[in-house]
N, C-alpha and C. Protein backbone atom coordinates (compact mmCIF):
# COMPACT_ATOMS: atom_id res chain seq x y z
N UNK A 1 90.58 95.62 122.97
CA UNK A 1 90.25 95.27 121.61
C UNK A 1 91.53 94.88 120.87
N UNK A 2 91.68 93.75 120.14
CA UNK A 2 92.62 93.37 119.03
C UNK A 2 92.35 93.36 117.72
N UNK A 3 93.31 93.94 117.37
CA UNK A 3 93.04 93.60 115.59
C UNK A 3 94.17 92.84 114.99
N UNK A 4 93.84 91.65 113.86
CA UNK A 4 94.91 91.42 113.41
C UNK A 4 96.02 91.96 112.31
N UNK A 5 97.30 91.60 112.78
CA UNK A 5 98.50 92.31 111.83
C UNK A 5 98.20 92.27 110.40
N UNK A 6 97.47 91.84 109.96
CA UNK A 6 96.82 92.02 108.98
C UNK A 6 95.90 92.85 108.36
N UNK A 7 94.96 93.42 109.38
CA UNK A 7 94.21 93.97 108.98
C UNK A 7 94.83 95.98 109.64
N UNK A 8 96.00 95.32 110.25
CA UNK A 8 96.52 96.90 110.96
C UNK A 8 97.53 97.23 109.42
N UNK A 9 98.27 96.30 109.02
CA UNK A 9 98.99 96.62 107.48
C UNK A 9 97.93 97.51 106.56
N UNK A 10 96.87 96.46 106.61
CA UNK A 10 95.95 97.18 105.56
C UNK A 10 95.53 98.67 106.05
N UNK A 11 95.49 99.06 107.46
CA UNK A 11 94.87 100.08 107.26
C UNK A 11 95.61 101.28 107.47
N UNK A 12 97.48 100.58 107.89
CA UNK A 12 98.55 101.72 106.88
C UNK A 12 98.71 102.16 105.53
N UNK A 13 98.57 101.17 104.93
CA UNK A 13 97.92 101.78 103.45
C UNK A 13 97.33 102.23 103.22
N UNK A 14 96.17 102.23 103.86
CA UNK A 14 95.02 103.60 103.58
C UNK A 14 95.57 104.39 104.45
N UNK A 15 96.18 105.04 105.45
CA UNK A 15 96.63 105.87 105.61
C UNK A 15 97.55 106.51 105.49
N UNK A 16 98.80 105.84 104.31
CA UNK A 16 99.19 106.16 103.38
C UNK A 16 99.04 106.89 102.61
N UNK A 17 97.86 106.27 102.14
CA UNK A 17 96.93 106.69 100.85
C UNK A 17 96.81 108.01 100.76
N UNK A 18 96.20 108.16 102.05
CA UNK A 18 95.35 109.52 102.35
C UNK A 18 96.43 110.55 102.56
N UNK A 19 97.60 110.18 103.47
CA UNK A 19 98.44 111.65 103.42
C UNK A 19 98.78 112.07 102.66
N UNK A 20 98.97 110.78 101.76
CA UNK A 20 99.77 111.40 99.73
C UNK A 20 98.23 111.95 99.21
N UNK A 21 97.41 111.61 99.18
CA UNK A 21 96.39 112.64 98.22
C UNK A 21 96.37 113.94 99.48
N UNK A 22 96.95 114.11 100.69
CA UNK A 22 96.36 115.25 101.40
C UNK A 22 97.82 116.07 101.03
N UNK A 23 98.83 115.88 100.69
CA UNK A 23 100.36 116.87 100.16
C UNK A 23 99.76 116.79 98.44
N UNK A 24 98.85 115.67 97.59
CA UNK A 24 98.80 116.12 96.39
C UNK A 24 98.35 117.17 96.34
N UNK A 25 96.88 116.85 97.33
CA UNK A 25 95.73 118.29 97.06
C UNK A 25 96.67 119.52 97.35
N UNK A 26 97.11 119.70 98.37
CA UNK A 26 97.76 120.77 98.95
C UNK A 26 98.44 121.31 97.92
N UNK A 27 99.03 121.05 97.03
CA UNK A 27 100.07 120.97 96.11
C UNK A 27 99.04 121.63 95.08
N UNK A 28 98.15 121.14 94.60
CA UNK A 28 97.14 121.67 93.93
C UNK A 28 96.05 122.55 94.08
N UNK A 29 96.15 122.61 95.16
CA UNK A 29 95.26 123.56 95.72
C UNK A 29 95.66 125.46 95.52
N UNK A 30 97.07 124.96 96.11
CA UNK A 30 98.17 126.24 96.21
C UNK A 30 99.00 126.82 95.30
N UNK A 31 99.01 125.45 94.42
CA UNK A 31 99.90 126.06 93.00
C UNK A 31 99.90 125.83 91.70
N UNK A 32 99.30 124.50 91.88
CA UNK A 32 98.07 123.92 90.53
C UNK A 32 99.56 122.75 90.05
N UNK A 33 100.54 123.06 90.69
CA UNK A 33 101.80 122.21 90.56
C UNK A 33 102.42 121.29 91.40
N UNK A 34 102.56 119.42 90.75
CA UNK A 34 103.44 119.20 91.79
C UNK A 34 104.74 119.25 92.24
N UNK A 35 105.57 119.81 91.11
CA UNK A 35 106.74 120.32 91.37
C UNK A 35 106.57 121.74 92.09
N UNK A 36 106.50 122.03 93.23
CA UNK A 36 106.60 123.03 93.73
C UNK A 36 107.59 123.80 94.85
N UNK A 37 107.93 124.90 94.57
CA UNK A 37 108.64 125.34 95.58
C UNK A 37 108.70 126.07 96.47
N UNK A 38 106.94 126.88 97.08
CA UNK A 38 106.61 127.48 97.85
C UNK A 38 106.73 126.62 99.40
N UNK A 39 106.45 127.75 99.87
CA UNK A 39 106.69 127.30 101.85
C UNK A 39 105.83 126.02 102.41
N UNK A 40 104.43 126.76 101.65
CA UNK A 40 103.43 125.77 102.20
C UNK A 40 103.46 124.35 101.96
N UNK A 41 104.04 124.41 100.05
CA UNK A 41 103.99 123.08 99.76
C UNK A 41 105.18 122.13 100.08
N UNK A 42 106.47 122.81 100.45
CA UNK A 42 107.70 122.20 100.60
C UNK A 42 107.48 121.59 102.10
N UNK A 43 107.32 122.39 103.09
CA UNK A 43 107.18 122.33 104.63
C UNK A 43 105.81 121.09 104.78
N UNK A 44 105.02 121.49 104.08
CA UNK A 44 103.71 120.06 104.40
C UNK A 44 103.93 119.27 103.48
N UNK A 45 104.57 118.96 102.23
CA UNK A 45 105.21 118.27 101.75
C UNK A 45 106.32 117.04 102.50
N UNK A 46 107.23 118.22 103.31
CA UNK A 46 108.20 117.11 104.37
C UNK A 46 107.23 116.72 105.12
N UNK A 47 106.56 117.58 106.31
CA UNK A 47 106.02 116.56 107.44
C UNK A 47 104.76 115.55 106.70
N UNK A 48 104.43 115.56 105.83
CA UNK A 48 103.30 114.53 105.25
C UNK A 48 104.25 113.77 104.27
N UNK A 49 105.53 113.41 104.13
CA UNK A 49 106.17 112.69 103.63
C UNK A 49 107.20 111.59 105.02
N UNK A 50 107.13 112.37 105.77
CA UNK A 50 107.59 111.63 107.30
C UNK A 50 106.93 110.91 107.54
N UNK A 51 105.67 110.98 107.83
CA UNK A 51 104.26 110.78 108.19
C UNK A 51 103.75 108.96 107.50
N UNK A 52 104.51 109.30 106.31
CA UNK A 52 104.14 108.15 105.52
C UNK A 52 105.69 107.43 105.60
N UNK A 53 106.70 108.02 105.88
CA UNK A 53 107.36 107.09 105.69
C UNK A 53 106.91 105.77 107.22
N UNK A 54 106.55 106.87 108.83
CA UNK A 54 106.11 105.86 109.68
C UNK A 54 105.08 105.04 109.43
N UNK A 55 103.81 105.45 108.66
CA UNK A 55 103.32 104.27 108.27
C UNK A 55 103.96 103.65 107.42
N UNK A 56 104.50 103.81 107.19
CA UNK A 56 105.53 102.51 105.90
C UNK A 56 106.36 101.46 107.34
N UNK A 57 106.63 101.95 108.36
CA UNK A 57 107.74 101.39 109.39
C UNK A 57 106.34 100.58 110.00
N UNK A 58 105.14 101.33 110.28
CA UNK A 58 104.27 99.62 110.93
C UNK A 58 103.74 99.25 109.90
N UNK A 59 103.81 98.99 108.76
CA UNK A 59 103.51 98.28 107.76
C UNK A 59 104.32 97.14 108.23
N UNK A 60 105.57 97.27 107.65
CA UNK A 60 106.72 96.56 108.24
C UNK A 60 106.60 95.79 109.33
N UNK A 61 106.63 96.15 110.63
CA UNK A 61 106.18 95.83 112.00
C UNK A 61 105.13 96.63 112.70
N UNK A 62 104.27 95.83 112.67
CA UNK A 62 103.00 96.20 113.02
C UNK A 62 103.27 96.66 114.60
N UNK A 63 104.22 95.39 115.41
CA UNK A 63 103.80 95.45 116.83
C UNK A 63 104.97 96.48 117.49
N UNK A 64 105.47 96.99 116.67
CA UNK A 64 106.81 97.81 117.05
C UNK A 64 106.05 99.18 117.96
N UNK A 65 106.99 99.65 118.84
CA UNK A 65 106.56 100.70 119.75
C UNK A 65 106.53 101.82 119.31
N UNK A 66 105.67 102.48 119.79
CA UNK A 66 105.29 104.04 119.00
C UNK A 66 107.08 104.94 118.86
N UNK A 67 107.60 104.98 120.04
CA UNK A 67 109.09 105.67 120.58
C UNK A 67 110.47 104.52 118.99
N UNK A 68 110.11 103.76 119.31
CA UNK A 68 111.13 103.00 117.76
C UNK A 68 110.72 103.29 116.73
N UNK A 69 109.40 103.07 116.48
CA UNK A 69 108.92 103.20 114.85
C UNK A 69 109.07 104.87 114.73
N UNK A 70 109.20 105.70 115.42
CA UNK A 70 109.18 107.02 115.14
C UNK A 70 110.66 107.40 114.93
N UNK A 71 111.26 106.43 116.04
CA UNK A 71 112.87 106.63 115.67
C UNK A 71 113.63 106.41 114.62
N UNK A 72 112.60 105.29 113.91
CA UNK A 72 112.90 104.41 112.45
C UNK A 72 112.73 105.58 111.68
N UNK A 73 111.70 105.99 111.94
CA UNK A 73 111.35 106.77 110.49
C UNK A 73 112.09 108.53 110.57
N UNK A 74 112.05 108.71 111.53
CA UNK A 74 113.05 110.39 111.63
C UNK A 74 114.71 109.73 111.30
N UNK A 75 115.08 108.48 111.85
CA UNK A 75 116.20 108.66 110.78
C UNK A 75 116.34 107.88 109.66
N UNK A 76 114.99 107.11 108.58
CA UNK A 76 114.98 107.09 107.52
C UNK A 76 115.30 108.52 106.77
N UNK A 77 114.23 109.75 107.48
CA UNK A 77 114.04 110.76 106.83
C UNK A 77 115.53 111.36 106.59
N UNK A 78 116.17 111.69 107.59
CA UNK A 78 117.22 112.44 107.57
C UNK A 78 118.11 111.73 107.29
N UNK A 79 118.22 110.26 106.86
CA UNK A 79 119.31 109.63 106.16
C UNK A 79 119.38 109.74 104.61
N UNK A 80 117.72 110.02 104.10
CA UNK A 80 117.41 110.42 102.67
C UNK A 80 118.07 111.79 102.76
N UNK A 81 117.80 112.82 103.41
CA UNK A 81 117.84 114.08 103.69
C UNK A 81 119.72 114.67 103.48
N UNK A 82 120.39 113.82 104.26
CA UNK A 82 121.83 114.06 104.74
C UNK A 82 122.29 113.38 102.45
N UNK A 83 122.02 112.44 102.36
CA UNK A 83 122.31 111.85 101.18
C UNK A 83 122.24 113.02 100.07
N UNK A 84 121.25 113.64 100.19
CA UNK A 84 121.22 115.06 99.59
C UNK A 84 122.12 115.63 99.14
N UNK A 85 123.69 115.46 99.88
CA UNK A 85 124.67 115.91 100.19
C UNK A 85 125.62 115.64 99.11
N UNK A 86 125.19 114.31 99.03
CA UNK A 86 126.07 113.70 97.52
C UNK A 86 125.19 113.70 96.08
N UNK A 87 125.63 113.69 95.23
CA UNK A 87 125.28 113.88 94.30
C UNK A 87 124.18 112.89 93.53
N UNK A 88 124.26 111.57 94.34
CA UNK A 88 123.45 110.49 93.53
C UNK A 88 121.96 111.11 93.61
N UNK A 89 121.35 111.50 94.57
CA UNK A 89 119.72 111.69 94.22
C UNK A 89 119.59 112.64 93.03
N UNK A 90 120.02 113.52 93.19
CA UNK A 90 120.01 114.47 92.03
C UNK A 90 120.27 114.20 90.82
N UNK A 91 120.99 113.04 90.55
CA UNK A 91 121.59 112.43 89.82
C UNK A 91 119.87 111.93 89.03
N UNK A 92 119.61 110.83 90.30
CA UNK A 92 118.26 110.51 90.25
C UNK A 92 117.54 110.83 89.37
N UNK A 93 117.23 112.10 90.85
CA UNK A 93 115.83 112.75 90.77
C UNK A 93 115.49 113.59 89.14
N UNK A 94 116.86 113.78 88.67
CA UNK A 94 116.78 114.88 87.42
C UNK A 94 116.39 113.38 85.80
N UNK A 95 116.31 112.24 86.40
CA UNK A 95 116.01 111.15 85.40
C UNK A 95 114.29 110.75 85.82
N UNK A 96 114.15 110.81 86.94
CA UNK A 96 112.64 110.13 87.67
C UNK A 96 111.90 111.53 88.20
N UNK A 97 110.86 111.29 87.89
CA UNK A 97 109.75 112.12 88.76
C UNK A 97 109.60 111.48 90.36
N UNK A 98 109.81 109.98 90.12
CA UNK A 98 109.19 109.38 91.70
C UNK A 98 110.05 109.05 92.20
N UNK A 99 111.41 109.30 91.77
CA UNK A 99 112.65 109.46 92.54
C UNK A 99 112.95 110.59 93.01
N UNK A 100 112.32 111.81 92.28
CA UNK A 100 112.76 113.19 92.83
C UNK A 100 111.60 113.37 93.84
N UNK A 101 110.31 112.62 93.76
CA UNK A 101 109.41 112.40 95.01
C UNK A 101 109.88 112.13 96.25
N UNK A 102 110.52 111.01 95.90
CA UNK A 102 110.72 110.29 97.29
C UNK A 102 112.32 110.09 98.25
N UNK A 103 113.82 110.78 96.73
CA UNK A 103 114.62 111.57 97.40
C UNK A 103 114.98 112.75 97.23
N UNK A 104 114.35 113.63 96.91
CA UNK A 104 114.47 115.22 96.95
C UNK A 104 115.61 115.46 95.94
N UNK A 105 115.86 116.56 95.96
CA UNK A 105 117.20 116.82 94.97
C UNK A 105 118.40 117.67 95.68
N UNK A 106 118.10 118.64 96.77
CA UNK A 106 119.08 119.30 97.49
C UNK A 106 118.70 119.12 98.78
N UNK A 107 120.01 119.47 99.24
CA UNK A 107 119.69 119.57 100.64
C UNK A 107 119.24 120.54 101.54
N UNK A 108 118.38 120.83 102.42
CA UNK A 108 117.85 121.69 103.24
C UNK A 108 117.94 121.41 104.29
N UNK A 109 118.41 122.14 105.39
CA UNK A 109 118.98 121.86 106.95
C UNK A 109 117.20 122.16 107.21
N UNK A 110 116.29 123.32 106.75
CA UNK A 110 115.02 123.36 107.21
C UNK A 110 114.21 121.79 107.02
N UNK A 111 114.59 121.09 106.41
CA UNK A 111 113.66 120.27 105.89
C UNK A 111 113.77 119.05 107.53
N UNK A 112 115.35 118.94 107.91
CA UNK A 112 115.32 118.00 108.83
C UNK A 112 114.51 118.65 109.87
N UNK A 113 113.73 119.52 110.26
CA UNK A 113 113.34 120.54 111.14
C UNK A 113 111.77 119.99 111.01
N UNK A 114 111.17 119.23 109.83
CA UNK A 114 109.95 119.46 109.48
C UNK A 114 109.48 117.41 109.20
N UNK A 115 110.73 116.70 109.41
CA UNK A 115 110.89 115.42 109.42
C UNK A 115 109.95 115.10 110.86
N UNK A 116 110.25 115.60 111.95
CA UNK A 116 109.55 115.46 113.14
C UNK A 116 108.02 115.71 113.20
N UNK A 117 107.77 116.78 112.92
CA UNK A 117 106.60 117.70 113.05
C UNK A 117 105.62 116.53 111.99
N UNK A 118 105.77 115.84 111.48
CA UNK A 118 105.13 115.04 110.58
C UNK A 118 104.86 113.48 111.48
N UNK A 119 106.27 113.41 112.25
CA UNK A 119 106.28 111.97 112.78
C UNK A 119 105.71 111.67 114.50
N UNK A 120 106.08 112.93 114.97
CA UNK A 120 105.71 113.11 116.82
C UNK A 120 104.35 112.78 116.74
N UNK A 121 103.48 113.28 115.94
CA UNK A 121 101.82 113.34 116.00
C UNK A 121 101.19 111.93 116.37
N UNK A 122 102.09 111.36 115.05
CA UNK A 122 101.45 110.20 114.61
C UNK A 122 102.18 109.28 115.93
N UNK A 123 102.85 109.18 116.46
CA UNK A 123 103.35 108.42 117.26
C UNK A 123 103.08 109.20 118.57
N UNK A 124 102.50 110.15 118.97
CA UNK A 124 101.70 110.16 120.26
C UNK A 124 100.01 109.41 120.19
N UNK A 125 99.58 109.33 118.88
CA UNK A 125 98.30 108.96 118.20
C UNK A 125 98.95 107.44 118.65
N UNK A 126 99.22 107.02 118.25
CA UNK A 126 99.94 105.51 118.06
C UNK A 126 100.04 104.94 119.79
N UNK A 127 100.94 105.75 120.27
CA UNK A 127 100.63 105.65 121.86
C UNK A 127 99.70 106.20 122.33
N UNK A 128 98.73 106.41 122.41
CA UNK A 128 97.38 106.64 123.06
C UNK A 128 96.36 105.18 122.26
N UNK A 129 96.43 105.21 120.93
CA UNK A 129 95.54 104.04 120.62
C UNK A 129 96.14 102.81 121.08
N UNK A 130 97.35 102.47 121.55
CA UNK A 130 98.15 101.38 121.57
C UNK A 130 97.50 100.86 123.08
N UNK A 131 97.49 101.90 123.65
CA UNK A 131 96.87 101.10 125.09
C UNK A 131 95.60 100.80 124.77
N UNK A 132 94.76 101.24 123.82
CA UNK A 132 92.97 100.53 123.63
C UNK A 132 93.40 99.67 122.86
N UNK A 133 94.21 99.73 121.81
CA UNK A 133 93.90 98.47 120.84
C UNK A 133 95.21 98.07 120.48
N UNK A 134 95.33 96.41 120.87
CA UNK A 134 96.25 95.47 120.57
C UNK A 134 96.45 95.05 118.90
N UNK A 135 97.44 95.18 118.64
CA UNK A 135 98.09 94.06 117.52
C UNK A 135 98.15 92.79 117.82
N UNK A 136 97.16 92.02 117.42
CA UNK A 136 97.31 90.27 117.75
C UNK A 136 98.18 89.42 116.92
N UNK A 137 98.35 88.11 117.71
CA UNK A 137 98.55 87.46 116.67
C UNK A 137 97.87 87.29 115.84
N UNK A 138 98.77 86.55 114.54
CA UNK A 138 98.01 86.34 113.27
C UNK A 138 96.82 85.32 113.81
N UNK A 139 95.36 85.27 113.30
CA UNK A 139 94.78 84.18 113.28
C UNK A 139 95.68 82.49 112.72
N UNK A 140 95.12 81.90 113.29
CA UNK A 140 95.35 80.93 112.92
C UNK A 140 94.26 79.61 112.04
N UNK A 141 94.15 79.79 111.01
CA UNK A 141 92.73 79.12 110.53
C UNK A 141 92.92 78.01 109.72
């Protein structure tokens, strides 16, 4: 079966979609807050923020291999993560809400620990569907 790169983009966005309302709920579920700093919400917070950054990497390239796009995105994560280190996110994050979303404000050696656990899943998922279903070329019409 093929689908086109088109219609595989679109349906990273919805699965996008869905991991950010599944760390909102969580977030709300557990603390009624999305600034939060409990275990549950920080730890499923990272791996459902990994998670999306690899669908953000086959957004990008659809036809890229499960083993690269996972590589892309564990060291997107921990390149946001290590940056931590210097002062600019914080800098950021203490001006933006969706900057302190999307680069944290300190650094946590646990957090690179929880970058994976978000990204392995989805890219054993990715290699198992990859042998049933092809990324085609674009139509041509």
């Amino acid at each position: 079966m093929s689908i086109s790169p088109r219609t595989f983009r679109l349906l990273m966005l919805v699965l996008a979609a869905l991991l950010l309302g599944v760390a909102l709920a969580i977030r709300a579920v557990s603390s009624g807050r999305l600034e939060s700093n409990g275990s549950l919400e920080q730890y499923s917070g990272n791996a459902l923020y990994a998670s999306m950054v690899y669908t953000g990497v086959l957004f990008l390239w659809p036809r890229i291999s499960p083993l690269l796009a996972g590589g892309i995105a564990i060291g997107f994560c921990w390149l946001v993560e290590f940056s931590q280190l210097t002062c600019i996110p914080a800098f950021l994050s203490a001006r933006s809400l969706l900057a302190r979303l999307v680069l944290g404000v300190q650094f946590d050696l646990t957090d690179v620990a929880w970058y994976p656990a978000g990204i392995v899943p989805l890219v054993v998922l990715h290699w198992f569907l990859r042998t049933r279903i092809e990324v085609g070329q674009p139509s041509r019409r």
